[in-house]
Every structure is written in structure tokens, then in C-alpha cells.
C-alpha atoms as a PDB file:
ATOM      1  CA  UNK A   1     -57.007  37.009 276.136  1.00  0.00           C
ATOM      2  CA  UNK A   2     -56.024  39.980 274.860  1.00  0.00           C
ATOM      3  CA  UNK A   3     -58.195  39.787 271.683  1.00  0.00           C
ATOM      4  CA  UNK A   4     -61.145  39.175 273.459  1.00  0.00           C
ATOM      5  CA  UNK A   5     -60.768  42.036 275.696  1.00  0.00           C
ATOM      6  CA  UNK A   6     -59.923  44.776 272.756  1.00  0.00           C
ATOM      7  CA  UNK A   7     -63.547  42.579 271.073  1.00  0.00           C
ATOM      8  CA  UNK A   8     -65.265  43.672 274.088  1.00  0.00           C
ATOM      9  CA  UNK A   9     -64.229  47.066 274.006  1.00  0.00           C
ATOM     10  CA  UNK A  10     -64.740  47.587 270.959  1.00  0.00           C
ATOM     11  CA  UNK A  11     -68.546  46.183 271.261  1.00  0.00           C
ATOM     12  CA  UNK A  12     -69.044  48.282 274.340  1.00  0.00           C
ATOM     13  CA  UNK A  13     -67.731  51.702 272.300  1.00  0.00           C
ATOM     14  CA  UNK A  14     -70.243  50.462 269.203  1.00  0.00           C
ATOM     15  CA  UNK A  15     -73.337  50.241 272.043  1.00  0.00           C
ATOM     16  CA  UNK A  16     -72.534  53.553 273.527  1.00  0.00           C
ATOM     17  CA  UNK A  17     -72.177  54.999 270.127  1.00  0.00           C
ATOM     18  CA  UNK A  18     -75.786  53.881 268.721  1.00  0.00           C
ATOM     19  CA  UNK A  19     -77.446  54.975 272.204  1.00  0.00           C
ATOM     20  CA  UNK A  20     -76.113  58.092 271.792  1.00  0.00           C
ATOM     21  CA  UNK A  21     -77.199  58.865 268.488  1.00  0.00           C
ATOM     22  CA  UNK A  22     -80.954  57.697 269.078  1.00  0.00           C
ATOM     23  CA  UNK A  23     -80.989  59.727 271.971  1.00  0.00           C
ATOM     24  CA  UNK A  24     -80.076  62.500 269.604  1.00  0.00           C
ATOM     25  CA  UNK A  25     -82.325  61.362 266.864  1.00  0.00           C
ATOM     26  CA  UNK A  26     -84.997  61.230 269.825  1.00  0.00           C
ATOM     27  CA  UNK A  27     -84.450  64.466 271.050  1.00  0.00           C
ATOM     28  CA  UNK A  28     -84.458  66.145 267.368  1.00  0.00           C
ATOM     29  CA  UNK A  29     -87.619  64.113 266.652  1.00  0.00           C
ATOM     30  CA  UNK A  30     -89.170  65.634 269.940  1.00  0.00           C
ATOM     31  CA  UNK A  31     -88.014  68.999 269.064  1.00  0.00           C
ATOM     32  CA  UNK A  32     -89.665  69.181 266.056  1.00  0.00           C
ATOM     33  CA  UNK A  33     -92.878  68.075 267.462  1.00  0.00           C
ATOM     34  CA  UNK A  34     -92.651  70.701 270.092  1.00  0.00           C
ATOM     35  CA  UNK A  35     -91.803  73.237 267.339  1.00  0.00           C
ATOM     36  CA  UNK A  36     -94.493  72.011 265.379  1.00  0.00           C
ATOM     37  CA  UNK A  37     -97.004  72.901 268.476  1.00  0.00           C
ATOM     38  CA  UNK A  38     -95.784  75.650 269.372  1.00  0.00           C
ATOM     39  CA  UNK A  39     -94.641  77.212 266.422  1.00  0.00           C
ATOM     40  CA  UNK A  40     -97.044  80.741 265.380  1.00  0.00           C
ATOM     41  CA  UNK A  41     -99.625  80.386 268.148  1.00  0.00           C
ATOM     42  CA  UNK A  42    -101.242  83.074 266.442  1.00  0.00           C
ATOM     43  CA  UNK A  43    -101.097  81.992 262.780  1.00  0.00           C
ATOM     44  CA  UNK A  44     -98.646  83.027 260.249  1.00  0.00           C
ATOM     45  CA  UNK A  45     -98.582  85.147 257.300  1.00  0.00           C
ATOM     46  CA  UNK A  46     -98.845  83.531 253.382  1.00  0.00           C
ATOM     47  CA  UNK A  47     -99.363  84.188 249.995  1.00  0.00           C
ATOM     48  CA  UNK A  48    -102.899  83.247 248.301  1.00  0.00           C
ATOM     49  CA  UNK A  49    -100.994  82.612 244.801  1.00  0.00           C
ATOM     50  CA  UNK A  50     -98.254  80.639 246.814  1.00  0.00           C
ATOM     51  CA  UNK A  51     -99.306  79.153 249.740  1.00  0.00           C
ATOM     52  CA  UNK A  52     -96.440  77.200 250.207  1.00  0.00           C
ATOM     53  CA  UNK A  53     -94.854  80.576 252.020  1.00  0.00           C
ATOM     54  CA  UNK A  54     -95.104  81.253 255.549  1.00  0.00           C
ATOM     55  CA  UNK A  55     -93.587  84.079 257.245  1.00  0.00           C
ATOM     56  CA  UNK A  56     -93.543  85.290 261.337  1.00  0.00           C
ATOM     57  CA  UNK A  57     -94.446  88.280 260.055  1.00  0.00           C
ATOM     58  CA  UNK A  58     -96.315  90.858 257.747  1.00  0.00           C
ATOM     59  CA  UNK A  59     -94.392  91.592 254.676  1.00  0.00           C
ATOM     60  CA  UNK A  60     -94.182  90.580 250.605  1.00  0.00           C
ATOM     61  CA  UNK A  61     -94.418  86.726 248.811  1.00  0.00           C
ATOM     62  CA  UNK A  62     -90.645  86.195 247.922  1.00  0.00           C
ATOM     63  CA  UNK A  63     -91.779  84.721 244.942  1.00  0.00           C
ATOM     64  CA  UNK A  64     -94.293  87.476 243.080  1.00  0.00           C
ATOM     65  CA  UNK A  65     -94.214  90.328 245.588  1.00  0.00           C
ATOM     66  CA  UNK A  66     -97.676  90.044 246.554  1.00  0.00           C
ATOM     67  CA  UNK A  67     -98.468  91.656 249.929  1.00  0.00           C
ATOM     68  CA  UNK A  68     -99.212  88.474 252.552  1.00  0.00           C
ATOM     69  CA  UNK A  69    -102.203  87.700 254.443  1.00  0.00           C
ATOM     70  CA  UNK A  70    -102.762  86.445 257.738  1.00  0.00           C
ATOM     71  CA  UNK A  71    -103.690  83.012 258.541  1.00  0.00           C
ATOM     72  CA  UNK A  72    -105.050  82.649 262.198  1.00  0.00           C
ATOM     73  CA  UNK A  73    -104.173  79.259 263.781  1.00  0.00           C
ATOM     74  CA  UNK A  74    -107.079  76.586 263.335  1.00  0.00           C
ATOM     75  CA  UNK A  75    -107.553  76.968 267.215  1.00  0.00           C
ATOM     76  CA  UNK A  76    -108.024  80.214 267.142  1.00  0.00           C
ATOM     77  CA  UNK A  77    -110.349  80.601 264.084  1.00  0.00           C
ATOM     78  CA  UNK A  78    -113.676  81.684 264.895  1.00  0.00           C
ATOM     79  CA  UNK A  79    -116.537  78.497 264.693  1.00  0.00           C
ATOM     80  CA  UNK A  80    -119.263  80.857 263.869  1.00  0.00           C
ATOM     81  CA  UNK A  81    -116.991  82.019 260.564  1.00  0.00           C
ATOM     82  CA  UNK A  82    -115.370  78.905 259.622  1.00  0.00           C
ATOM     83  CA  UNK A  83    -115.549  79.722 255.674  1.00  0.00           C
ATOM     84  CA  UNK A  84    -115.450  83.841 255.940  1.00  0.00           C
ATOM     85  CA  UNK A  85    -112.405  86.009 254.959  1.00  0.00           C
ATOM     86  CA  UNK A  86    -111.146  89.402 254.985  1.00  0.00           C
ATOM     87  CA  UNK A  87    -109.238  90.869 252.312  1.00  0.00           C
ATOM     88  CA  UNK A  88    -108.199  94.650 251.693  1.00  0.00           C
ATOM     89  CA  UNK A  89    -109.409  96.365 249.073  1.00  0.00           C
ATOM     90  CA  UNK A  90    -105.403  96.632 248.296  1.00  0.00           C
ATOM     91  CA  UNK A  91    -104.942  92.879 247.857  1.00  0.00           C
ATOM     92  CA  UNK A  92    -108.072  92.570 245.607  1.00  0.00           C
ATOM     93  CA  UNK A  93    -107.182  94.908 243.300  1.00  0.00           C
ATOM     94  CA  UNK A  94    -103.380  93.355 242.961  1.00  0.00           C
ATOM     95  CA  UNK A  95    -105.161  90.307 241.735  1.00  0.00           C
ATOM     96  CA  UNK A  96    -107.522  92.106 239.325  1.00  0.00           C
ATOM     97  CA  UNK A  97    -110.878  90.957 241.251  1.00  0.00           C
ATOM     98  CA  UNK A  98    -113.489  93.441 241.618  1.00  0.00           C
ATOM     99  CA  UNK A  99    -116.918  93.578 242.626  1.00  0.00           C
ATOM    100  CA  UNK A 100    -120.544  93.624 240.858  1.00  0.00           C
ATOM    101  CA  UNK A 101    -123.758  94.397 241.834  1.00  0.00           C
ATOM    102  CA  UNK A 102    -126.621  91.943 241.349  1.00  0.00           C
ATOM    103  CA  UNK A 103    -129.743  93.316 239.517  1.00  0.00           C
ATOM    104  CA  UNK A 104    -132.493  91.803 237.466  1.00  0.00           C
ATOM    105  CA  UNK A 105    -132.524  92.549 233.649  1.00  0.00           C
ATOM    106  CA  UNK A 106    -133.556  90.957 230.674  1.00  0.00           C
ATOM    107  CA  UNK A 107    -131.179  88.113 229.269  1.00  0.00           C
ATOM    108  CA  UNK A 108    -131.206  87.642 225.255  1.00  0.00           C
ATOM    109  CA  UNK A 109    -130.560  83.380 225.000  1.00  0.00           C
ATOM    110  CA  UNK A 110    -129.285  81.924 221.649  1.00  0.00           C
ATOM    111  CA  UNK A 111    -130.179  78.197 220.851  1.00  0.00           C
ATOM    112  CA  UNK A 112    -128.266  76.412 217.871  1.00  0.00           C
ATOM    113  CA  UNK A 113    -131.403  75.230 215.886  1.00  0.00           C
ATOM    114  CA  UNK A 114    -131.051  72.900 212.414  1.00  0.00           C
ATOM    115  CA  UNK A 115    -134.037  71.660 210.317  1.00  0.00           C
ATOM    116  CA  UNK A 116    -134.956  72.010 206.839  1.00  0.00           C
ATOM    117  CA  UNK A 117    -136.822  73.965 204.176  1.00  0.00           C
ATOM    118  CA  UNK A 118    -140.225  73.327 203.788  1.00  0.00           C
ATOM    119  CA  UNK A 119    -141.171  75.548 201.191  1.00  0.00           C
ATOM    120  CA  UNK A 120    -140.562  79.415 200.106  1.00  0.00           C
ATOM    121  CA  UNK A 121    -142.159  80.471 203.419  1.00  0.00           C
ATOM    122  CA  UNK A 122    -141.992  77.774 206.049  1.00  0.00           C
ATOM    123  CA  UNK A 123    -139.202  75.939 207.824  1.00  0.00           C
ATOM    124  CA  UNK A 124    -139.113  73.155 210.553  1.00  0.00           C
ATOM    125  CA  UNK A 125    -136.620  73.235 213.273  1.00  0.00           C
ATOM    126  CA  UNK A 126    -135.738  70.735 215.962  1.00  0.00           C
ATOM    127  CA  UNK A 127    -135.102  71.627 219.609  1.00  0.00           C
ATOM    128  CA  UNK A 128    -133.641  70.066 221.981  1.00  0.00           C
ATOM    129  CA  UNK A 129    -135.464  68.775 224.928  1.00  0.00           C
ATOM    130  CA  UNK A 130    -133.659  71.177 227.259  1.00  0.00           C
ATOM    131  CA  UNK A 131    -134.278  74.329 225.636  1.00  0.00           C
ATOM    132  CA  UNK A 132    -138.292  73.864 224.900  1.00  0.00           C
ATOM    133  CA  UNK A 133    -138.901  75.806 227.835  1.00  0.00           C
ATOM    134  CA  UNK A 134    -136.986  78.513 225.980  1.00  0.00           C
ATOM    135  CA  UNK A 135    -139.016  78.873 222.666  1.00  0.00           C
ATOM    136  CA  UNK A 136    -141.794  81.108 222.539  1.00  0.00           C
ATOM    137  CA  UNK A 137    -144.692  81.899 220.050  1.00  0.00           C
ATOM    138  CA  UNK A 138    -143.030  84.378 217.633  1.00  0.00           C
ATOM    139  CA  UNK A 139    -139.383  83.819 218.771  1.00  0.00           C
ATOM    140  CA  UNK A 140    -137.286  85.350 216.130  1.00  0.00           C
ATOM    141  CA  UNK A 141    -134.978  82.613 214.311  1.00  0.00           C
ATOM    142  CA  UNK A 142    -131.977  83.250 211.828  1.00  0.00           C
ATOM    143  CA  UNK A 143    -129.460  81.352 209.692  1.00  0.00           C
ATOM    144  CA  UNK A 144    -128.710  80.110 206.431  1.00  0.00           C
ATOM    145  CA  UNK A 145    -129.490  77.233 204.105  1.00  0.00           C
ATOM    146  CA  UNK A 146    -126.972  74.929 202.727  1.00  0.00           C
ATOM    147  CA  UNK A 147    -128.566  75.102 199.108  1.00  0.00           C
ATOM    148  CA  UNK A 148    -128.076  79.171 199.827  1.00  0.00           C
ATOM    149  CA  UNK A 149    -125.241  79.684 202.509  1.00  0.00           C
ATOM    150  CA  UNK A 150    -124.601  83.112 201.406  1.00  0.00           C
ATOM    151  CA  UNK A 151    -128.178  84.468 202.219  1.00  0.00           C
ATOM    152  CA  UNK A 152    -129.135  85.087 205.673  1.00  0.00           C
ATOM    153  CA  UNK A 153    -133.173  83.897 206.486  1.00  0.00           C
ATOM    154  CA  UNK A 154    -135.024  85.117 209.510  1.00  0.00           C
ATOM    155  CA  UNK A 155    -138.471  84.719 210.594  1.00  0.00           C
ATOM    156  CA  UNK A 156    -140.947  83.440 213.712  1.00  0.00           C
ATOM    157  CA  UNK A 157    -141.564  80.799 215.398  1.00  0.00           C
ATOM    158  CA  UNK A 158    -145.570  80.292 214.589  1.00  0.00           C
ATOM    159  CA  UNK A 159    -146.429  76.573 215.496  1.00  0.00           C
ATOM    160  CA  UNK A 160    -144.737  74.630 218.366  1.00  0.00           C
ATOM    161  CA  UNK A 161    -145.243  70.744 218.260  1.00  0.00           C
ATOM    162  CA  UNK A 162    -147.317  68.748 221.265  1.00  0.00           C
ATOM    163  CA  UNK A 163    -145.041  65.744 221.326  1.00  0.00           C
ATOM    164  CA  UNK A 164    -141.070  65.029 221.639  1.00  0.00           C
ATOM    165  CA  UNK A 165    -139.394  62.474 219.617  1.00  0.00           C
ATOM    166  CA  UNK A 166    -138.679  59.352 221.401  1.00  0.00           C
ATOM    167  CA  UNK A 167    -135.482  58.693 219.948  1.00  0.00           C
ATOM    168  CA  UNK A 168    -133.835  62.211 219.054  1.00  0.00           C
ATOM    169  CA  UNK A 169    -135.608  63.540 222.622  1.00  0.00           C
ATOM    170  CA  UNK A 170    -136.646  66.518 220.033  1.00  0.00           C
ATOM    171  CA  UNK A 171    -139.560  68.523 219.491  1.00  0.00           C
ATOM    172  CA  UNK A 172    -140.606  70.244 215.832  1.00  0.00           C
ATOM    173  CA  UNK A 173    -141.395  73.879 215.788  1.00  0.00           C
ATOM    174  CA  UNK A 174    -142.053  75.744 212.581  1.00  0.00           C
ATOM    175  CA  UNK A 175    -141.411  78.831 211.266  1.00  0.00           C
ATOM    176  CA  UNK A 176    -142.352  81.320 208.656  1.00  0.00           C
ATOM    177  CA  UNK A 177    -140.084  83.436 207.110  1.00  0.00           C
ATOM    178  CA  UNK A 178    -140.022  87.383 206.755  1.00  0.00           C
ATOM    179  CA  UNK A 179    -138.910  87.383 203.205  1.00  0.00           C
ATOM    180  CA  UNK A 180    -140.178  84.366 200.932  1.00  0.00           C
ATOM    181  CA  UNK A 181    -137.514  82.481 199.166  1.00  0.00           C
ATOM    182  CA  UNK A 182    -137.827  83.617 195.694  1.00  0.00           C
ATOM    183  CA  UNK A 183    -136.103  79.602 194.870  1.00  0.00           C
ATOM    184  CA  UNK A 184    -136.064  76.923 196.867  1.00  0.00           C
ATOM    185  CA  UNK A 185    -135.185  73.849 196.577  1.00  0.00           C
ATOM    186  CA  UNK A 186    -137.601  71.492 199.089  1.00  0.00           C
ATOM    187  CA  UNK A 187    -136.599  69.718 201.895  1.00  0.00           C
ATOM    188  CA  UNK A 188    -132.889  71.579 201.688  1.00  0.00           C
ATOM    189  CA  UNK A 189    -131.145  71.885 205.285  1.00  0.00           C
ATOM    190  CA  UNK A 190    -131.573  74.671 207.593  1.00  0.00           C
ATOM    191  CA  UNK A 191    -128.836  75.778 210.751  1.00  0.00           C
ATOM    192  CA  UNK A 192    -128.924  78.452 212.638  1.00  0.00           C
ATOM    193  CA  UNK A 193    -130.586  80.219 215.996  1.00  0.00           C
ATOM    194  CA  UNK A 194    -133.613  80.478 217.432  1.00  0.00           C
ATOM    195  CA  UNK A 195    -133.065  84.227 220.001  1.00  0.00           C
ATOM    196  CA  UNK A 196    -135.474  84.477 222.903  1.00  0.00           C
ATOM    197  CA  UNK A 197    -135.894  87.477 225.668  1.00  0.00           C
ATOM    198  CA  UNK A 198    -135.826  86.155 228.837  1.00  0.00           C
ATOM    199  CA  UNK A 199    -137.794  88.944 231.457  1.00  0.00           C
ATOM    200  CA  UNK A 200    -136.477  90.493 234.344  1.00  0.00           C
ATOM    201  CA  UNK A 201    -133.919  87.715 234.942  1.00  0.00           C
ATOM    202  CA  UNK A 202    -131.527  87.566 237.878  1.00  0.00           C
ATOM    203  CA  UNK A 203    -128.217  87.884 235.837  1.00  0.00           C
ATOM    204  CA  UNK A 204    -124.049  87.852 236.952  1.00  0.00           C
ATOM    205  CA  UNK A 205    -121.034  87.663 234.897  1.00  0.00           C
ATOM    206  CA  UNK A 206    -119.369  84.457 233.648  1.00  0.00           C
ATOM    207  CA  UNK A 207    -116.405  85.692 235.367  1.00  0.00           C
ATOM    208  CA  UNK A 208    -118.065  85.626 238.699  1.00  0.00           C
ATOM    209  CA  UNK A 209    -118.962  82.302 239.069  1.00  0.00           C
ATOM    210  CA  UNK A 210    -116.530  78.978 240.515  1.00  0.00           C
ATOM    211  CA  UNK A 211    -117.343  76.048 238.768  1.00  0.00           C
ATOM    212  CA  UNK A 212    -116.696  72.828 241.301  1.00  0.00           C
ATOM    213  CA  UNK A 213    -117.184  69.925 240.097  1.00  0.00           C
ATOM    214  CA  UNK A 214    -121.155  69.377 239.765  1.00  0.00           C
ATOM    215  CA  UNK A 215    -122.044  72.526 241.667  1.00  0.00           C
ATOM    216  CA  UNK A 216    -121.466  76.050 241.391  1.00  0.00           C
ATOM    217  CA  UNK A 217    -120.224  79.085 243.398  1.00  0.00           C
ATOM    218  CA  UNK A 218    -119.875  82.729 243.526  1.00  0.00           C
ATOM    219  CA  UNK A 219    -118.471  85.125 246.556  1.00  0.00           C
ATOM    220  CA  UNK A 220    -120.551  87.558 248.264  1.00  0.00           C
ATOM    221  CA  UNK A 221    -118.457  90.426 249.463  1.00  0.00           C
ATOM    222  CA  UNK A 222    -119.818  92.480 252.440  1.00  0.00           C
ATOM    223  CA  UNK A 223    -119.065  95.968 252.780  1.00  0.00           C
ATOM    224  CA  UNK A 224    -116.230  95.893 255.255  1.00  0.00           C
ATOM    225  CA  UNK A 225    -114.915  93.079 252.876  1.00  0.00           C
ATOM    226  CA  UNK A 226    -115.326  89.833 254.544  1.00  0.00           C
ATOM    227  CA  UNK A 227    -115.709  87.364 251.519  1.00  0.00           C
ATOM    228  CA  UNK A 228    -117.946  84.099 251.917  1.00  0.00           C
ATOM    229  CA  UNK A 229    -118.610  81.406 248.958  1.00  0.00           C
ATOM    230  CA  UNK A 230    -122.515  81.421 247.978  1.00  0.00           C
ATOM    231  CA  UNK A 231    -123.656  78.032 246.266  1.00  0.00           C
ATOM    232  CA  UNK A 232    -125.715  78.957 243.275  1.00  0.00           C
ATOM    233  CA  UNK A 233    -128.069  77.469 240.578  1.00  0.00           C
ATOM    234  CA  UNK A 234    -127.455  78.362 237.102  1.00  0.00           C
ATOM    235  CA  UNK A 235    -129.951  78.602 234.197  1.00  0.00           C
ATOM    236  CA  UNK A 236    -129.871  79.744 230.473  1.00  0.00           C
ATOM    237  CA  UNK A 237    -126.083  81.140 229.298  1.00  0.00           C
ATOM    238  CA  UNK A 238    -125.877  84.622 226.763  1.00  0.00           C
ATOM    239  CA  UNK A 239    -122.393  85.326 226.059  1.00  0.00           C
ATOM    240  CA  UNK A 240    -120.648  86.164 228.805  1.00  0.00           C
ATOM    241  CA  UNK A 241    -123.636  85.987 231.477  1.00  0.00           C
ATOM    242  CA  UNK A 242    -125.515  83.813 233.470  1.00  0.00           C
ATOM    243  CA  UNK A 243    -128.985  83.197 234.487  1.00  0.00           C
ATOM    244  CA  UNK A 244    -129.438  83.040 238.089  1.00  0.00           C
ATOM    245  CA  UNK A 245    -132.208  80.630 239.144  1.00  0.00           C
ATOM    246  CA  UNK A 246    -131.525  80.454 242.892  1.00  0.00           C
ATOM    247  CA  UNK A 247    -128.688  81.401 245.873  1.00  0.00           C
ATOM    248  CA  UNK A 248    -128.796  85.166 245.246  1.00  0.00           C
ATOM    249  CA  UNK A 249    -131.166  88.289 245.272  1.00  0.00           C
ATOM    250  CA  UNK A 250    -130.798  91.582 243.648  1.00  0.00           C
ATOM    251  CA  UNK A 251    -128.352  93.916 245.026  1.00  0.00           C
ATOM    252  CA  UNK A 252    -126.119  91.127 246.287  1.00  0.00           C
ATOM    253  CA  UNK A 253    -122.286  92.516 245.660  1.00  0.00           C
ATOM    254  CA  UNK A 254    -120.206  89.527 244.454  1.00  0.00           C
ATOM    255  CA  UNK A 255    -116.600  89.284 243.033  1.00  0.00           C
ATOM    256  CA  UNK A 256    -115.442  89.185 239.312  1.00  0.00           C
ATOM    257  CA  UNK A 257    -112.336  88.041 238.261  1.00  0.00           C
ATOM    258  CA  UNK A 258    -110.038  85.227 238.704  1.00  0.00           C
ATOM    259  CA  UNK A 259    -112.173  83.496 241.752  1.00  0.00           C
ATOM    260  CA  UNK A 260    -110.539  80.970 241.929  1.00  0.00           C
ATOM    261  CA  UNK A 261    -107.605  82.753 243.446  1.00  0.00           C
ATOM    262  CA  UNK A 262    -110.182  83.570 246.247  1.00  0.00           C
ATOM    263  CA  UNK A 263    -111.320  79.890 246.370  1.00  0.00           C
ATOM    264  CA  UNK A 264    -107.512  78.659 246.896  1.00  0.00           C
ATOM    265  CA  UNK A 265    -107.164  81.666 249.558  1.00  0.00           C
ATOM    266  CA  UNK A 266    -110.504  79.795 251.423  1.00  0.00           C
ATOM    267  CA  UNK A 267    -108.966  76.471 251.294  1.00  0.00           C
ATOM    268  CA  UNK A 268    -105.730  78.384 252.920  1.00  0.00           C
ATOM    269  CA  UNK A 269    -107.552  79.632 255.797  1.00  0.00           C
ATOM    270  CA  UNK A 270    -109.068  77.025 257.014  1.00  0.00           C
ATOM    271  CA  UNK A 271    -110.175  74.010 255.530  1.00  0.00           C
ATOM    272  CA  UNK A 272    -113.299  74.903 253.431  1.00  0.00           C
ATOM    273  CA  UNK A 273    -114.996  72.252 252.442  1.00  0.00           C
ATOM    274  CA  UNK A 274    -118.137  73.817 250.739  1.00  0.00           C
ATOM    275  CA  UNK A 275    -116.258  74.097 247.559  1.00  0.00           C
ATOM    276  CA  UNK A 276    -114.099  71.013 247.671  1.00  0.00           C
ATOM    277  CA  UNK A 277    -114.288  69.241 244.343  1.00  0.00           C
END
């Protein structure tokens, strides 16, 4: 008798014990939730190289010393300006992004030509199907042959074949050189470039533009700084610049620099999806 009544105790102790603790658990749970809602009402304070910090209050990223920016809560975030921000001209320059102007000018475009050595004036080039549009009558060529690799040849383009090859998706140009070979040795290989001006061109920086995925952005920066992402259309590269076929105008002032500090700041504030990958 005595065994089973210490066994019942001892069960009774065991249930009051695991009640107990997931009443605890509950409550814990529950006040995590409720911190969870009603923790920064008005948004918090991060770091756009380290979102992963969030402070109650203005201040410095413990981890590079970069000065925080705001974040407003999602419910407080205006509808109108879902993908606009605000930065200080402070917190640009600690992240080396400045600004440029947009302005029309002309764009010099270099395409990687090969072909041979017709004779001591005349060589045929191929072109790709994509750059046709970008040779001209009298487009100035250069390069080298392989049967003379340390001269340089240069001449203009002076006939431009009607049809593209079917299987290289090529079309034959021809050009005349500005110095006749004085030996030659027919049929030899030609490589080089054919340059081309291209006129009054909407042109930005390499370093401005975001490349996501199939599309491409830049950031237009207003003058009391409020930063939006502008999808663009791209055309003809030269170095370090881009042809601008469509998405801005001249006198547009975008960003330069490491955007895509600015893009992970976006996704930070708010959830943009215009340059989601």
C-alpha cells in the first residue's frame, strides 16, 4: 500500500512539473511574439554593409563604424514611395559613391574584326550579326597580320556585303588599306578592330549601372537626395562607358560607385522587388 501511494505521488509531482514548464514555455513563446509586435514601432536603425545590425537608436555599425540609417517599420513606410530612399551626403561619401550628370556625347565603339588578306591593298573582314548596325562606309579598321604581326595595317571600310552567312550569322565587309603592303602573301589572316563614332549618344559610366540578372539598373539621385532605382536599356560598350538606349534623359544625376551597396540598402528598407534577381 505504501508503494503505491509514494507511485502516485510521485506521478502527481511529474504532472505538475511538465504543466508548469509548458506554461512557462507558453508564456516565453507569447512573449516573444508580443516583443516581436511591438518591438521599434517606429523602425530601427542598421547598417547598409551589415544589415544584420539593429539598434533602438542612432549611432555607429559595431562591426565597420559606419554611421546607421533608419529603417521605418513596413507599416509605417509610405505606399506612394515604396522603393525611394534618403541618404546624407555624409553616408555616400563613406562608401565612395558619388554622383554624375547625364549628357549626350559621342561614344568611340571597338569591334574585334578577323578576316584575311586579299591582296597588297584590300582585306575582307567578318562581322558579327550584332554589330552590322555598327559599321559604317569608311569606318577606320586596324590590326595586324599573322604572316606580319609586327606591322600595324589600317585602312576603311569601302564595300559592305548585302547578305549574312547562314551558318557563321556573318556578313563580309572589305577594306582598303592606307599604306599598300609592299609583300604579301595572299589569303594570309587578318585580326584586329573595326572603330566607329557613334553621334550624340546618351552615355553613363560602367560604374553606374546594377546588373540584375537579365535587366539592368542605375539610381537617380534627386537633389535633396532621395535615391530611386531606374531600369535601363543598354547599347554599344567603349571602355568604361555605356550607351544608353532608353530609361534616362540628359541631365539625369545618377550614382557611381559601388551600387550595389545602394541596391542591398533598397532591399533593407523595404522589400524592393524591382531589382530582385
Amino acid at each position: 500500500m505504501m508503494k503505491h501511494t509514494i507511485l502516485f505521488l510521485s506521478l502527481g509531482i511529474l504532472a505538475v512539473a511538465l504543466v508548469s514548464g509548458c506554461q512557462r514555455k507558453e508564456n516565453a513563446s507569447q512573449n516573444t511574439v508580443d516583443e516581436a509586435v511591438h518591438e521599434d514601432p517606429d523602425g530601427y536603425w542598421t547598417c547598409p554593409m551589415h544589415p544584420q545590425v539593429h539598434q533602438h537608436e542612432k549611432g555607429k555599425c559595431p562591426i565597420c563604424g559606419m554611421d546607421l540609417v533608419h529603417v521605418k517599420a513596413k507599416k509605417n513606410i509610405e505606399k506612394s514611395s515604396s522603393d525611394e530612399m534618403h541618404i546624407s551626403d555624409k553616408q555616400l561619401s563613406l562608401v565612395a559613391i558619388g554622383r554624375y550628370t547625364v549628357l549626350r556625347k559621342d561614344l568611340a565603339v571597338s569591334i574585334p574584326v578577323s578576316g584575311s588578306i586579299l591582296s597588297s591593298e584590300e582585306i575582307a573582314l567578318q562581322i558579327y550579326e550584332s554589330d552590322i548596325a555598327l559599321v559604317k562606309m569608311e569606318s577606320e579598321f586596324s590590326g595586324f597580320s599573322s604572316a606580319l604581326p609586327q606591322q600595324v595595317l589600317k585602312g576603311k571600310i569601302k564595300k559592305i556585303d548585302s547578305m549574312i552567312d547562314p551558318t557563321t550569322r556573318t556578313l563580309k565587309v572589305f577594306g582598303i588599306l592606307d599604306h599598300p603592303l609592299q609583300s604579301v602573301m595572299n589569303y594570309g589572316g587578318f585580326h584586329g578592330e573595326i572603330t566607329t563614332q557613334l553621334k550624340n549618344q546618351i552615355v553613363i559610366p560602367e560604374s553606374s549601372v546594377l546588373h540584375a540578372g537579365t535587366r539592368d539598373f542605375v539610381y537617380l539621385i534627386s537633389s535633396d537626395n532621395r535615391v530611386n532605382p531606374r531600369a535601363v536599356i543598354l547599347g554599344s560598350k567603349s571602355l568604361e562607358e555605356y550607351q544608353v538606349i532608353a530609361g534616362l534623359q540628359e541631365g539625369d544625376v545618377i550614382s557611381t560607385g559601388p551600387n550595389f551597396l545602394l541596391d542591398s540598402e533598397s532591399k533593407i528598407r523595404g522589400g524592393n522587388d524591382q531589382t530582385s534577381h
